[in-house]
N, C-alpha and C. Protein backbone atom coordinates (compact mmCIF):
# COMPACT_ATOMS: atom_id res chain seq x y z
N UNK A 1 -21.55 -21.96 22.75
CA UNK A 1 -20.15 -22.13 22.42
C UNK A 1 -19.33 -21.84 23.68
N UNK A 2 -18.52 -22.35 24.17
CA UNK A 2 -17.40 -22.73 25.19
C UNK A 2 -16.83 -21.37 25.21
N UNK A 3 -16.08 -20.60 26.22
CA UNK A 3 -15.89 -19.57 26.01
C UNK A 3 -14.01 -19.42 25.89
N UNK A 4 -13.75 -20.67 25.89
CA UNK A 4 -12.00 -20.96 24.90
C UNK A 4 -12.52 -20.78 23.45
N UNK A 5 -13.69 -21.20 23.05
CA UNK A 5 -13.64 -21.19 21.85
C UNK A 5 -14.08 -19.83 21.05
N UNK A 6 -13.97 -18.99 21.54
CA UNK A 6 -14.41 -17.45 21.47
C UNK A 6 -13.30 -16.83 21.13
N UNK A 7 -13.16 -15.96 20.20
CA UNK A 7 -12.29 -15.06 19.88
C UNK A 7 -12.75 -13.75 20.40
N UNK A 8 -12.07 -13.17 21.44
CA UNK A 8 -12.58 -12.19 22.34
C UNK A 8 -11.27 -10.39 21.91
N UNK A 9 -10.49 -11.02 21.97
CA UNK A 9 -9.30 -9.81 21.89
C UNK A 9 -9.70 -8.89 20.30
N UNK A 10 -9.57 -7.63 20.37
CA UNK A 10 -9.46 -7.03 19.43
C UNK A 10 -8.63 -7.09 18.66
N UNK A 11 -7.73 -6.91 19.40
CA UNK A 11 -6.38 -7.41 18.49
C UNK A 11 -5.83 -8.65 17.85
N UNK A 12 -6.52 -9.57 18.52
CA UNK A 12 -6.65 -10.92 17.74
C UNK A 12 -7.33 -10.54 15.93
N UNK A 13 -8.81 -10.14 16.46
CA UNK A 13 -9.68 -10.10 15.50
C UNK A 13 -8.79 -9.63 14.22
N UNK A 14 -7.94 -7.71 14.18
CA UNK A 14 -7.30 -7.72 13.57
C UNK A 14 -6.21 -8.16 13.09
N UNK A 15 -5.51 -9.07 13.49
CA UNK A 15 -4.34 -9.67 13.30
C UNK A 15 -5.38 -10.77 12.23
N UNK A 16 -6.30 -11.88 12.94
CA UNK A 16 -6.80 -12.75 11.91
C UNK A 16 -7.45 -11.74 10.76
N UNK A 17 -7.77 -10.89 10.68
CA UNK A 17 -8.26 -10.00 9.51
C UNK A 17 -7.29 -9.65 8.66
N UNK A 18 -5.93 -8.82 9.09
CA UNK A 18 -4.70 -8.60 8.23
C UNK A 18 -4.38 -9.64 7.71
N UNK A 19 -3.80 -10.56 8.79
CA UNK A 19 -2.23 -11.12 8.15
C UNK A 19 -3.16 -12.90 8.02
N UNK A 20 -4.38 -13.01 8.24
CA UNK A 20 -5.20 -14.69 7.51
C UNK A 20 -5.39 -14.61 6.12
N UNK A 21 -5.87 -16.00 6.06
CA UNK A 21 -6.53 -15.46 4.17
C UNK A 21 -7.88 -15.56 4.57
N UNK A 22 -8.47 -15.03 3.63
CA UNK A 22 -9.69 -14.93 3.67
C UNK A 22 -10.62 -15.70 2.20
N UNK A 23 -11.96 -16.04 2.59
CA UNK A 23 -12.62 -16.67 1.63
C UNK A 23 -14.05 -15.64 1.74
N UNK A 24 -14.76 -15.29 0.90
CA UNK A 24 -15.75 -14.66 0.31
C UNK A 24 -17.03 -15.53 -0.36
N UNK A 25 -18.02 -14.86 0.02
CA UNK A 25 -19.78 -15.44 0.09
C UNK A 25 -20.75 -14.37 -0.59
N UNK A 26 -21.37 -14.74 -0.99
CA UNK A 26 -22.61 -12.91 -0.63
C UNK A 26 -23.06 -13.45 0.69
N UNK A 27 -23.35 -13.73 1.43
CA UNK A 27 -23.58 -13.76 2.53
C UNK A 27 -22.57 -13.29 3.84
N UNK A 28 -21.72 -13.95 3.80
CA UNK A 28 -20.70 -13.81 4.55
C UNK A 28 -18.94 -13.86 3.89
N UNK A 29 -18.25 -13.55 5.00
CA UNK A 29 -16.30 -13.48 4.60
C UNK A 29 -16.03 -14.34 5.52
N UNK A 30 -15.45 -15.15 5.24
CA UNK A 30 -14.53 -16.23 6.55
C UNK A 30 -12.67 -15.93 6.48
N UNK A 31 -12.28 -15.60 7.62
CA UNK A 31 -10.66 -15.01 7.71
C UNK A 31 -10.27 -16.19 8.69
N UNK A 32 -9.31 -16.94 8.21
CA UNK A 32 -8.73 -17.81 8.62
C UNK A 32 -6.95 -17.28 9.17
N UNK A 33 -6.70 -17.83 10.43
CA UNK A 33 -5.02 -18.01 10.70
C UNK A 33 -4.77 -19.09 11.87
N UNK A 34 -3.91 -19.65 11.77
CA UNK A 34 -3.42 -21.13 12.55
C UNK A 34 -3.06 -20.13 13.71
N UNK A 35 -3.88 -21.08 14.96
CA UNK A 35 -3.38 -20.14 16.24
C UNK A 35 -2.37 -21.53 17.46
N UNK A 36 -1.99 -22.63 16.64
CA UNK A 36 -1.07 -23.46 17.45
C UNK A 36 -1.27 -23.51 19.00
N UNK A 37 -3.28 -23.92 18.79
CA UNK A 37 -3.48 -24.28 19.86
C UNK A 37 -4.30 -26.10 19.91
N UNK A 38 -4.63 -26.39 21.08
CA UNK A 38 -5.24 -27.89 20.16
C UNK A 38 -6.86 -27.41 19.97
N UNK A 39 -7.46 -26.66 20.27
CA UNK A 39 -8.88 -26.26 19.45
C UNK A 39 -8.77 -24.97 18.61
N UNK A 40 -10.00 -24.92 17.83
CA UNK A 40 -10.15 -23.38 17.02
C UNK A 40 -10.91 -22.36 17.60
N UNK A 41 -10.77 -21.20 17.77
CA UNK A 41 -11.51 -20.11 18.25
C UNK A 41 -12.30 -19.57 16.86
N UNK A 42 -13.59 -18.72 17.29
CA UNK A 42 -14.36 -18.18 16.48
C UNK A 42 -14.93 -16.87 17.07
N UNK A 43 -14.72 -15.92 15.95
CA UNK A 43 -15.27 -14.81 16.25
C UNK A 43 -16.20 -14.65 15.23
N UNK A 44 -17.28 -13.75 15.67
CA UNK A 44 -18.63 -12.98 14.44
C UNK A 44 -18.48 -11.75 14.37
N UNK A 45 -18.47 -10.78 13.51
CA UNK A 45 -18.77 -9.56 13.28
C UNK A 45 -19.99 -8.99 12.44
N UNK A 46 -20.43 -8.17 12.48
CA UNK A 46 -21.61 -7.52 11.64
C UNK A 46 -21.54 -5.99 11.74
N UNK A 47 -21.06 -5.21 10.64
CA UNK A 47 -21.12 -3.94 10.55
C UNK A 47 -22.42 -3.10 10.28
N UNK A 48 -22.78 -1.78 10.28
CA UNK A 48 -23.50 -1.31 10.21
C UNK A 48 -24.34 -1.63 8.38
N UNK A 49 -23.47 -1.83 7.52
CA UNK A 49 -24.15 -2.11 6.25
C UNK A 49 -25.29 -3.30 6.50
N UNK A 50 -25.12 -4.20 7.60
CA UNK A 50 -25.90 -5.17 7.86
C UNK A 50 -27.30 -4.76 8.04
N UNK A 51 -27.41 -3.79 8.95
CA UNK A 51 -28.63 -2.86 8.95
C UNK A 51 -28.43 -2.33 10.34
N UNK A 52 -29.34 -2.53 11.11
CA UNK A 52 -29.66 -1.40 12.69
C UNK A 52 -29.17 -2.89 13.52
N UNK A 53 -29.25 -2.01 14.91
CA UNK A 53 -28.67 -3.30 15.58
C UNK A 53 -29.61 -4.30 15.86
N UNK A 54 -30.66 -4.85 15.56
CA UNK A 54 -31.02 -6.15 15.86
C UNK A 54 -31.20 -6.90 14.57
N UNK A 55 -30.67 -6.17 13.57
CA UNK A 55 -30.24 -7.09 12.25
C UNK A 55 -28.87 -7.33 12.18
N UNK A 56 -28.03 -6.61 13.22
CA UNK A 56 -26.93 -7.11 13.08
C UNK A 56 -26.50 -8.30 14.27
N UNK A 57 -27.37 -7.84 15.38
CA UNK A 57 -27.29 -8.98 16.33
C UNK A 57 -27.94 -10.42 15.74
N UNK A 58 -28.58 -10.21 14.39
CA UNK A 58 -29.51 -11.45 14.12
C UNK A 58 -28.78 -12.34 13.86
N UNK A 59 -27.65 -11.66 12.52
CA UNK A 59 -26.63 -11.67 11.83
C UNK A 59 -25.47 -12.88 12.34
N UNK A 60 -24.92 -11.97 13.63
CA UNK A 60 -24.20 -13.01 14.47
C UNK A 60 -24.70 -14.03 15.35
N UNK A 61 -26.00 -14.19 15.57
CA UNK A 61 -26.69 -15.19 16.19
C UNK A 61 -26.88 -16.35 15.20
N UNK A 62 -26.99 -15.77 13.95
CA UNK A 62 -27.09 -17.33 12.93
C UNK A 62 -26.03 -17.88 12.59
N UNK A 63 -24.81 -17.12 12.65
CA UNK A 63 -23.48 -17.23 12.48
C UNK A 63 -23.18 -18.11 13.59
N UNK A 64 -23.20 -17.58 14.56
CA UNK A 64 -22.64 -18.44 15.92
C UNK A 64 -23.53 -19.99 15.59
N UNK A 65 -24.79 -19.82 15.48
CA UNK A 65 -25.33 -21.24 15.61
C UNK A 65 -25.19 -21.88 14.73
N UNK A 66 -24.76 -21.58 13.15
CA UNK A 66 -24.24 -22.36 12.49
C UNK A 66 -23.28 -23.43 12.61
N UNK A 67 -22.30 -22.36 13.46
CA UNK A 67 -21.28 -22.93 13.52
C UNK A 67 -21.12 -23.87 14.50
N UNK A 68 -21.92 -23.34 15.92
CA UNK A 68 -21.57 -24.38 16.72
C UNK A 68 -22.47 -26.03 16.94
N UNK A 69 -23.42 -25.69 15.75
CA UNK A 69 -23.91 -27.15 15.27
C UNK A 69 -22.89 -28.52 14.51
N UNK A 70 -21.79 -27.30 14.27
CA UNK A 70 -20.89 -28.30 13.77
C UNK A 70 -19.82 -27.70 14.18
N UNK A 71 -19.40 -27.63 15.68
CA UNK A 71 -17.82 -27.96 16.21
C UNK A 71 -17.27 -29.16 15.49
N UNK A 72 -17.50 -30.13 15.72
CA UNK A 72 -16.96 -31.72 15.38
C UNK A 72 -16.53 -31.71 14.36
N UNK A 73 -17.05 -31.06 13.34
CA UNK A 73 -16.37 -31.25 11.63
C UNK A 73 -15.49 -30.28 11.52
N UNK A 74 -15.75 -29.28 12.43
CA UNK A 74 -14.47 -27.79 11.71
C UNK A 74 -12.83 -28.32 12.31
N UNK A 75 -12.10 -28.39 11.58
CA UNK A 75 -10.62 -28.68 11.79
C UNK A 75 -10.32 -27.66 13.15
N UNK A 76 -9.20 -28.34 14.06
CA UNK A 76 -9.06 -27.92 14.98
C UNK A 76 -7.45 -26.66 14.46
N UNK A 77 -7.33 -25.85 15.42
CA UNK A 77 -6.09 -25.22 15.43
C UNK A 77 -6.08 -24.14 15.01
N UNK A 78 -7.37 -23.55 14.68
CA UNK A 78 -7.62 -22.47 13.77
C UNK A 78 -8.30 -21.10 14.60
N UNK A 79 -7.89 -20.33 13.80
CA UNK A 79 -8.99 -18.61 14.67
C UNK A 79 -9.58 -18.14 13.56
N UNK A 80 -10.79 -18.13 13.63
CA UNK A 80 -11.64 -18.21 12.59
C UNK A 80 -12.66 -16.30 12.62
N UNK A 81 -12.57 -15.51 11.70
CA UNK A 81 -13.66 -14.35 12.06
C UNK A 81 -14.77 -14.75 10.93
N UNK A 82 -15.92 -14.74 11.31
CA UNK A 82 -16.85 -14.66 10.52
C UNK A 82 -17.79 -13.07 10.04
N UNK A 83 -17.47 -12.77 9.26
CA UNK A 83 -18.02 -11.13 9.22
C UNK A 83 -19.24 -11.02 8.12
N UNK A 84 -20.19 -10.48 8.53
CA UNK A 84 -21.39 -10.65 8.13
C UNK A 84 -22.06 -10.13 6.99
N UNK A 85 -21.92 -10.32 5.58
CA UNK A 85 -22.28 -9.04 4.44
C UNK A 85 -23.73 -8.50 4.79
N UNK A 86 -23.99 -7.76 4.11
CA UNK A 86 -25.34 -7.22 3.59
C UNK A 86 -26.77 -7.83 3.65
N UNK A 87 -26.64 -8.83 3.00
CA UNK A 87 -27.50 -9.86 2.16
C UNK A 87 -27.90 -11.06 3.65
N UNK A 88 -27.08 -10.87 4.33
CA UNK A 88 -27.54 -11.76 5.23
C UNK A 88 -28.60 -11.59 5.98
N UNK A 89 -28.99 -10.17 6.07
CA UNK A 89 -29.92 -9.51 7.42
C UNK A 89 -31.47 -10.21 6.14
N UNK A 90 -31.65 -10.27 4.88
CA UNK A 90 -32.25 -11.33 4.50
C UNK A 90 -32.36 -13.01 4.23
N UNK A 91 -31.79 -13.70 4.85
CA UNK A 91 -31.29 -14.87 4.58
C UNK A 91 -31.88 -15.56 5.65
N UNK A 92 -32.60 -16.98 5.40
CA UNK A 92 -33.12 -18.08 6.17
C UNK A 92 -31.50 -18.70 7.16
N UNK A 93 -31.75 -19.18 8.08
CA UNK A 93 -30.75 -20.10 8.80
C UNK A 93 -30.05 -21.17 7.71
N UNK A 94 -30.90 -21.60 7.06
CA UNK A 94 -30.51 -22.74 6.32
C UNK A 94 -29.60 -22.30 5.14
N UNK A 95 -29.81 -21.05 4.55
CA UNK A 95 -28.53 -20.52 3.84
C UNK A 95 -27.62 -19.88 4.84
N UNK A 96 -27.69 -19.47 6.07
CA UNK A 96 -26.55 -19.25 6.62
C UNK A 96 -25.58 -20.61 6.60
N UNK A 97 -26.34 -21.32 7.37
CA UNK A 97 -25.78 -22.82 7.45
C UNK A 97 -24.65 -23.03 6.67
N UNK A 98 -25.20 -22.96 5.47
CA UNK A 98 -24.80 -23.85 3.97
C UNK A 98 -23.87 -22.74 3.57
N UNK A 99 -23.97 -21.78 3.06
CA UNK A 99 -22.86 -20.82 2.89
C UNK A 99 -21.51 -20.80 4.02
N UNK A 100 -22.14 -21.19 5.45
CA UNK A 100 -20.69 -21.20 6.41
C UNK A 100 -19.79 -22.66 6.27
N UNK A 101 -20.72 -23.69 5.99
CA UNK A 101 -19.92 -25.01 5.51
C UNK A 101 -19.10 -24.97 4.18
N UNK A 102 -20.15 -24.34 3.28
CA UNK A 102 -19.22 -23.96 1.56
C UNK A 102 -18.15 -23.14 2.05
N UNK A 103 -17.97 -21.95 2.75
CA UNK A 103 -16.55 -21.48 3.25
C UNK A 103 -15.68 -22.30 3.86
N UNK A 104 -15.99 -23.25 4.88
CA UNK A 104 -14.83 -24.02 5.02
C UNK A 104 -14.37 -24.80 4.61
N UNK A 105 -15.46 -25.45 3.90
CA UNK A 105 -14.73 -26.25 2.59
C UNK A 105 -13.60 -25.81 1.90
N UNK A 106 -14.30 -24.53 1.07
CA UNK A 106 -13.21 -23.85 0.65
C UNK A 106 -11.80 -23.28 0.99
N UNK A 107 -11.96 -23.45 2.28
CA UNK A 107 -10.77 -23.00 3.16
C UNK A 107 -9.81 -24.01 3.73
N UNK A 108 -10.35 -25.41 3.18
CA UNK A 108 -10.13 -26.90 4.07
C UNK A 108 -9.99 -26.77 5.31
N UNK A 109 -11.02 -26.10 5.86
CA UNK A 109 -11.00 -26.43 7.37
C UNK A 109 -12.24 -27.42 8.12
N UNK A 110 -12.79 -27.74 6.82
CA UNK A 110 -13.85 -28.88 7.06
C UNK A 110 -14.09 -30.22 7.01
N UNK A 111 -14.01 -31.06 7.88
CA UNK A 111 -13.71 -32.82 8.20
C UNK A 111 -14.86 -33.70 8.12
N UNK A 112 -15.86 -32.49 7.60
CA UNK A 112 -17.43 -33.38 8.18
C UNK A 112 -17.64 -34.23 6.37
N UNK A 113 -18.76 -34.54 6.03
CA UNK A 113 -19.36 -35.09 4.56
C UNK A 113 -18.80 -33.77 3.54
N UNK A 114 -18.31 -34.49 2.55
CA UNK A 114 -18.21 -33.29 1.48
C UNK A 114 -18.70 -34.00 0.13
């Protein structure tokens, strides 16, 4: 992933955490807010409920590659956090996948097949 397309600031992260809406998974939370730029940024998080740190690094590694298999379909303009539940540190790629597309659906931030 491009490193414009990175949500890097802390204070970003919380600002898209407060004041976005958010959509809910057992897998994952997707926090959406319009950042009135012409691409979308993406951030991952994984807290300690995820498990130790290389279940949480796993966490955001399936997250990130989910997503950046499909730049092209995610609507542009957006700052996106992806935060990682529980349930994920068990979960195949292919339900990461599919649970991160069902969130943006749900969020209409998705342009690809529905």
């Amino acid at each position: 992933m491009k490193r414009q397309q990175r949500l890097r600031e802390q204070a970003r992260f919380r600002q898209v955490r407060e004041e976005g809406r958010s959509w809910a998974h057992p897998l994952l939370v997707l926090c959406a807010l319009p950042n009135d730029l012409p691409y979308s940024r993406f951030g991952f998080t994984a807290s300690r409920y995820v498990g130790k740190a290389a279940a949480r690094n796993r966490a955001r590694r399936l997250l990130r590659e989910a997503v950046r298999l499909h730049l092209q379909e995610i609507e542009a303009g957006w700052d996106m956090v992806f935060i990682a539940r529980a349930a994920i540190a068990e979960a195949s790629f292919q339900e990461v996948t599919a649970a991160c597309m069902l969130m943006l659906q749900r969020a209409g931030l998705w342009r690809g097949e529905q």
